[in-house]
PDB file of N, CA and C in Angstrom:
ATOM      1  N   UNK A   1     -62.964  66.557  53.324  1.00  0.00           N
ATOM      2  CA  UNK A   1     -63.482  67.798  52.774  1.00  0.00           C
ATOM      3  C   UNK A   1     -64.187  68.544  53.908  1.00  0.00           C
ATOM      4  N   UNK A   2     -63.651  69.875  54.212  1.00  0.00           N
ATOM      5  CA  UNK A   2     -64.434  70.918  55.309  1.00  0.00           C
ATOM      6  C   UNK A   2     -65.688  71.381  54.763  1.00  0.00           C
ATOM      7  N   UNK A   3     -66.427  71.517  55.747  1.00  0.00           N
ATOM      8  CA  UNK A   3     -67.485  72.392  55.408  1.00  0.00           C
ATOM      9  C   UNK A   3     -67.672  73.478  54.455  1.00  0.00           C
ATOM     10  N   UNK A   4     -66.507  74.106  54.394  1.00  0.00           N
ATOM     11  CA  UNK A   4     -66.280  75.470  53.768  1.00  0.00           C
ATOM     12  C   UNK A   4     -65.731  75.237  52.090  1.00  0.00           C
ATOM     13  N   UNK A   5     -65.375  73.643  52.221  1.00  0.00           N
ATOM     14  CA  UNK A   5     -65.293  72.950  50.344  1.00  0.00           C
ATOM     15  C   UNK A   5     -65.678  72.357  49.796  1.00  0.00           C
ATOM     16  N   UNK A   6     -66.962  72.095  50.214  1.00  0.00           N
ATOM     17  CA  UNK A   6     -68.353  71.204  49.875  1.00  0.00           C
ATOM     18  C   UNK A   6     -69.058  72.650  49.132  1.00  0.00           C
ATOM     19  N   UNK A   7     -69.363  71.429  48.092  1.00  0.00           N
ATOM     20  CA  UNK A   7     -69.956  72.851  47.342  1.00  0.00           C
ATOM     21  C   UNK A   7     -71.332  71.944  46.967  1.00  0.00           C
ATOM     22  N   UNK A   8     -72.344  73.064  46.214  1.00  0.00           N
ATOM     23  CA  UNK A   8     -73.597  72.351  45.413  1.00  0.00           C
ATOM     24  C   UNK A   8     -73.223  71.728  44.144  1.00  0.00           C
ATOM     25  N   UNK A   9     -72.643  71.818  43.553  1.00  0.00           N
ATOM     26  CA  UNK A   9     -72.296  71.066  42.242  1.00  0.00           C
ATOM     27  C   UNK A   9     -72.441  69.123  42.500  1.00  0.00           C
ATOM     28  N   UNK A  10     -72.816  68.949  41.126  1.00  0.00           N
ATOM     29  CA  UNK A  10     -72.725  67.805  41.198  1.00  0.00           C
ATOM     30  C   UNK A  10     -71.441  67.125  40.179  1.00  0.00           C
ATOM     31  N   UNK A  11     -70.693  67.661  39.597  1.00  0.00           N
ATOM     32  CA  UNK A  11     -69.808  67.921  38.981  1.00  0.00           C
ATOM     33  C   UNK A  11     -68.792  68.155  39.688  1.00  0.00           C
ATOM     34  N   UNK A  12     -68.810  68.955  40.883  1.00  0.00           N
ATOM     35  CA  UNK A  12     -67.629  69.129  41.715  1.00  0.00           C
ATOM     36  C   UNK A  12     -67.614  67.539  42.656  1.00  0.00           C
ATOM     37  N   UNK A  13     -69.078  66.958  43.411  1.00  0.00           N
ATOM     38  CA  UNK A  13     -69.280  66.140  43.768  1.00  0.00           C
ATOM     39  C   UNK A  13     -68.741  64.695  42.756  1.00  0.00           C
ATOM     40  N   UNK A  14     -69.050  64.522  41.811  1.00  0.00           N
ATOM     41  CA  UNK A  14     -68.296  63.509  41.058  1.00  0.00           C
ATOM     42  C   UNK A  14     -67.001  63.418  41.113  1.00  0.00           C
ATOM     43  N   UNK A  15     -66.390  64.240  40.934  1.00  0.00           N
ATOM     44  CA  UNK A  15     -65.209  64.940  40.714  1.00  0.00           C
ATOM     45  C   UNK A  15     -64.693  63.994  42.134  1.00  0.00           C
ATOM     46  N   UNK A  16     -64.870  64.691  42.996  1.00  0.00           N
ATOM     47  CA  UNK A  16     -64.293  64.348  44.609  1.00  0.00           C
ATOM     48  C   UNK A  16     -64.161  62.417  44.656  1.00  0.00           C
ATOM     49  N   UNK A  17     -65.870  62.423  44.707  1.00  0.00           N
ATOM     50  CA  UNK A  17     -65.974  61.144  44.279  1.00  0.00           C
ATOM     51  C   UNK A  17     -64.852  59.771  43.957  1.00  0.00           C
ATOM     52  N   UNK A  18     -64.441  60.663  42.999  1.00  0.00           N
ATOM     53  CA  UNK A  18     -63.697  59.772  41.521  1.00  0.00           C
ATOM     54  C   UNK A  18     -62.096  59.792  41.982  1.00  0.00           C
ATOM     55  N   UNK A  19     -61.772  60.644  42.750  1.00  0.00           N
ATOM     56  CA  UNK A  19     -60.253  61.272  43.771  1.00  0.00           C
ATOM     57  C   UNK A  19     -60.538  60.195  44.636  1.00  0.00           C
ATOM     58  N   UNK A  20     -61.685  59.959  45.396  1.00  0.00           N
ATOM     59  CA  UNK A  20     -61.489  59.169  46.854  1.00  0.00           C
ATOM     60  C   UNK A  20     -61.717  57.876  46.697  1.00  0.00           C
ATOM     61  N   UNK A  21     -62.340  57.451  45.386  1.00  0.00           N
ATOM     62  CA  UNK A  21     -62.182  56.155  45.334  1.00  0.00           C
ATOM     63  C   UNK A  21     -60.998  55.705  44.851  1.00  0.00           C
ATOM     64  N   UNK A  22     -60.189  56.157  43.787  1.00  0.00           N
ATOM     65  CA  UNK A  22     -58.943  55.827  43.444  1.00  0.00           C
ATOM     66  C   UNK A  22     -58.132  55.456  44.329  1.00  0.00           C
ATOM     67  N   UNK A  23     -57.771  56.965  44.983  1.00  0.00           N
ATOM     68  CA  UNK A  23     -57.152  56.744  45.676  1.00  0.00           C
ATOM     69  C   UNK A  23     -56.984  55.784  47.179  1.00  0.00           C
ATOM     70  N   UNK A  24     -58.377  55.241  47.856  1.00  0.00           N
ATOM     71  CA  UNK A  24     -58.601  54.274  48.312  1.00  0.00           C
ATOM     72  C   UNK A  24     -57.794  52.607  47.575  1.00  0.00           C
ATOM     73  N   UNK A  25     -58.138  52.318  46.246  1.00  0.00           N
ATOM     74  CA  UNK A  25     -58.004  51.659  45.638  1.00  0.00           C
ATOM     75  C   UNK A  25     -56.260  51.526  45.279  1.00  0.00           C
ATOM     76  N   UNK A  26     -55.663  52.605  45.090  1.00  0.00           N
ATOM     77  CA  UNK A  26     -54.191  53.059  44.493  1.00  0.00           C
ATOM     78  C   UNK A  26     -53.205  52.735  45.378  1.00  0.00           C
ATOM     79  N   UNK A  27     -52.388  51.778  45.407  1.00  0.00           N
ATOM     80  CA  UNK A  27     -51.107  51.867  46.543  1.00  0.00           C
ATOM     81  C   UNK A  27     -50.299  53.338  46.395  1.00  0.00           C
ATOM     82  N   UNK A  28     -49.881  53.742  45.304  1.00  0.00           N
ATOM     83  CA  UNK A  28     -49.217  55.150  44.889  1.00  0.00           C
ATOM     84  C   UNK A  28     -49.754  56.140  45.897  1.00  0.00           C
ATOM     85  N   UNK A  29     -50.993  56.121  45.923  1.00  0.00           N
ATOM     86  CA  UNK A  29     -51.992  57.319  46.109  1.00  0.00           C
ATOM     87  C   UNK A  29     -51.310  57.488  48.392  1.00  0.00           C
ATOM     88  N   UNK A  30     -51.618  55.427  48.200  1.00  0.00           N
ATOM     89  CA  UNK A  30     -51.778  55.991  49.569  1.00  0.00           C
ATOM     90  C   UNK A  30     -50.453  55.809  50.745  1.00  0.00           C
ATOM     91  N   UNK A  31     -49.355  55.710  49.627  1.00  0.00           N
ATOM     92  CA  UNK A  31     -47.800  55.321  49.958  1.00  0.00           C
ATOM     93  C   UNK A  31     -47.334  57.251  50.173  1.00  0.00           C
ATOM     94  N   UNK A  32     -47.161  57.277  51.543  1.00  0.00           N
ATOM     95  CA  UNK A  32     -46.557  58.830  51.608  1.00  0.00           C
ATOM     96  C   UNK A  32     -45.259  58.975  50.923  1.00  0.00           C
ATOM     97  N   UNK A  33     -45.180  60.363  50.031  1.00  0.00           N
ATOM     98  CA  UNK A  33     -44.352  60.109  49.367  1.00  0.00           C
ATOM     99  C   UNK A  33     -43.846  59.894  47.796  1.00  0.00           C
ATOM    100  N   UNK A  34     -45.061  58.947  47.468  1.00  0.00           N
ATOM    101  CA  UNK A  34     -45.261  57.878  46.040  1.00  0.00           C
ATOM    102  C   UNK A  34     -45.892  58.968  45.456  1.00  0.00           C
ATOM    103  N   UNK A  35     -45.756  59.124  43.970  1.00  0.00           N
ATOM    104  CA  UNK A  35     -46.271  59.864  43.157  1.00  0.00           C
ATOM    105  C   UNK A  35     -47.319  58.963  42.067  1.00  0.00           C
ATOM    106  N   UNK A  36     -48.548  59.669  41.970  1.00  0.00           N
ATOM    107  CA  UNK A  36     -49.374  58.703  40.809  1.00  0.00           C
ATOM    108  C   UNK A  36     -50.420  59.953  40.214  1.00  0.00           C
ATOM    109  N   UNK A  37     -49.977  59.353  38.694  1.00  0.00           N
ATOM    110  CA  UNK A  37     -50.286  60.525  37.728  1.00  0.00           C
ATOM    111  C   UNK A  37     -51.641  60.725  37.590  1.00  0.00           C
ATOM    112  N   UNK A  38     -52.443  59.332  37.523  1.00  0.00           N
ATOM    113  CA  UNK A  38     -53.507  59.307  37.868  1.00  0.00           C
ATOM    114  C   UNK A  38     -54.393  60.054  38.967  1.00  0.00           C
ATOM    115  N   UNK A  39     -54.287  60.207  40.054  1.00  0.00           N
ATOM    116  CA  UNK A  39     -54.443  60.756  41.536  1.00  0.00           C
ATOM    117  C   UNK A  39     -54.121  62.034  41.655  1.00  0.00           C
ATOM    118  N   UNK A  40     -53.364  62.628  40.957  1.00  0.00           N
ATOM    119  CA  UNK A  40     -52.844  63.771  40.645  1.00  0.00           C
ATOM    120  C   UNK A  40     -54.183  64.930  39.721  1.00  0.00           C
ATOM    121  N   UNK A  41     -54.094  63.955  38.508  1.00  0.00           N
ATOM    122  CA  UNK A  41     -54.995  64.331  37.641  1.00  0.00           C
ATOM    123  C   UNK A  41     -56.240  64.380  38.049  1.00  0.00           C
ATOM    124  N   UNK A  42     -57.111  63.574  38.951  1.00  0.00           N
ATOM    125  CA  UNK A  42     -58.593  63.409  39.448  1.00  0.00           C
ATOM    126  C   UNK A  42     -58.475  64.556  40.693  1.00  0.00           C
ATOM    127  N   UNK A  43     -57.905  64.259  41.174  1.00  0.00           N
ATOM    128  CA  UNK A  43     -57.517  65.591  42.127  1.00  0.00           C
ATOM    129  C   UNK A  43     -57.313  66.399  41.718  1.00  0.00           C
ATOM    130  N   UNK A  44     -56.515  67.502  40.630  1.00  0.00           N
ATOM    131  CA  UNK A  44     -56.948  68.748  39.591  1.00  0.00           C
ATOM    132  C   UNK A  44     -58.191  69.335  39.468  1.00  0.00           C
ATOM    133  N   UNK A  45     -58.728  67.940  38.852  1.00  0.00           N
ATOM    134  CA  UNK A  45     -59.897  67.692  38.107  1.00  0.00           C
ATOM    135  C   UNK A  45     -61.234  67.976  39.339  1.00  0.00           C
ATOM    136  N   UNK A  46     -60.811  67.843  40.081  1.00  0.00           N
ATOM    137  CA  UNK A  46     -61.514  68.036  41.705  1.00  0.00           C
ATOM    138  C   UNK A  46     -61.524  69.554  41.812  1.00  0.00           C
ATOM    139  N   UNK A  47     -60.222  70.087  42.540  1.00  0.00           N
ATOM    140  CA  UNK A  47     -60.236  71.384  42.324  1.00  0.00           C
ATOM    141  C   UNK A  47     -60.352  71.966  41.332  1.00  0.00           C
ATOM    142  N   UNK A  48     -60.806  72.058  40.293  1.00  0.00           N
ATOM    143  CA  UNK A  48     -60.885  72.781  38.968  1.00  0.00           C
ATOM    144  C   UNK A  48     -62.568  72.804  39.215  1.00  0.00           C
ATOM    145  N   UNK A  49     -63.024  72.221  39.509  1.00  0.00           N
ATOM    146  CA  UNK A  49     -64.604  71.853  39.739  1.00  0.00           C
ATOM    147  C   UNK A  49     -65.160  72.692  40.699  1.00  0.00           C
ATOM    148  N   UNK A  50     -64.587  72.181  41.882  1.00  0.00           N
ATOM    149  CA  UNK A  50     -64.297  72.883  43.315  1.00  0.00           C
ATOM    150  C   UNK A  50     -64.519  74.851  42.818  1.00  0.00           C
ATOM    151  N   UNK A  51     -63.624  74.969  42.424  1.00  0.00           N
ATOM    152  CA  UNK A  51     -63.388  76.332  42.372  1.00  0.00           C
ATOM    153  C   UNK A  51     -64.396  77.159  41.215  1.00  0.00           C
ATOM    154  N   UNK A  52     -64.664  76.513  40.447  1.00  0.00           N
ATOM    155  CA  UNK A  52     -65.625  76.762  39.507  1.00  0.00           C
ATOM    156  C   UNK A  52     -66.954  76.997  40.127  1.00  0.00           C
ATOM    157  N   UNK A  53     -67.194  76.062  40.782  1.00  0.00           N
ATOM    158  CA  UNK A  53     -68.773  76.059  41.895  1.00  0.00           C
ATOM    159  C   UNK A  53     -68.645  77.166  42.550  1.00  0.00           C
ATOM    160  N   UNK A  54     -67.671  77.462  43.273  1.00  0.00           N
ATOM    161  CA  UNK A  54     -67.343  78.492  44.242  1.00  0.00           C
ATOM    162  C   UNK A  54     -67.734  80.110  43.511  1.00  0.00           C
ATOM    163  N   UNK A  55     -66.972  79.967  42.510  1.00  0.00           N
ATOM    164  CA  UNK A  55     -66.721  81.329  41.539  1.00  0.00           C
ATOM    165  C   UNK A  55     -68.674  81.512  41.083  1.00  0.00           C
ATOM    166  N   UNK A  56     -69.154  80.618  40.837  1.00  0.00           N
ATOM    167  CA  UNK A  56     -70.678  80.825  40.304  1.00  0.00           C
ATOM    168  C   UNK A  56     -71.652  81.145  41.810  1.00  0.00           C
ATOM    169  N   UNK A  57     -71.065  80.410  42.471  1.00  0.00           N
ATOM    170  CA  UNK A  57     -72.062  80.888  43.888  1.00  0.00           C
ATOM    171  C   UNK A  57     -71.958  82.105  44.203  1.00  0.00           C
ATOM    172  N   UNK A  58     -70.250  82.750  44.305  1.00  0.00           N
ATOM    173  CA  UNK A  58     -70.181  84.179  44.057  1.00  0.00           C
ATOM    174  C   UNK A  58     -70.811  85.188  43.227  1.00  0.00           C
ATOM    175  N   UNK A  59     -70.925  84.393  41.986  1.00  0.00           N
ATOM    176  CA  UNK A  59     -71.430  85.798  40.923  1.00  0.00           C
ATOM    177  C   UNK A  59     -73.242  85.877  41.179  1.00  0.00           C
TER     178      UNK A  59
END
């Protein structure tokens, strides 16, 4: 994560969290290539967070 996608949320922070441990944990995740629905979804779930933080720091 860059500087510029670190956000204040702690919600976005969980979020990330919950992506990098899986996927640490996931052969799918870390097989180039391999698809896992799981890893997919926490990662969404990441950016959906991500971008939400972003959009409120803006307003």
């Amino acid at each position: 994560m860059t500087a510029a996608e670190q956000t204040e949320d702690p919600f976005a922070d969980e979020a990330w969290r919950a992506a990098i441990e899986h996927a640490a944990g996931c052969l799918a995740c870390r097989t180039p290539g391999a698809e896992c629905e799981t890893g997919e979804r926490l990662l969404r779930a990441y950016e959906e967070a991500a971008r939400q933080a972003r959009a409120e720091e803006l307003a």
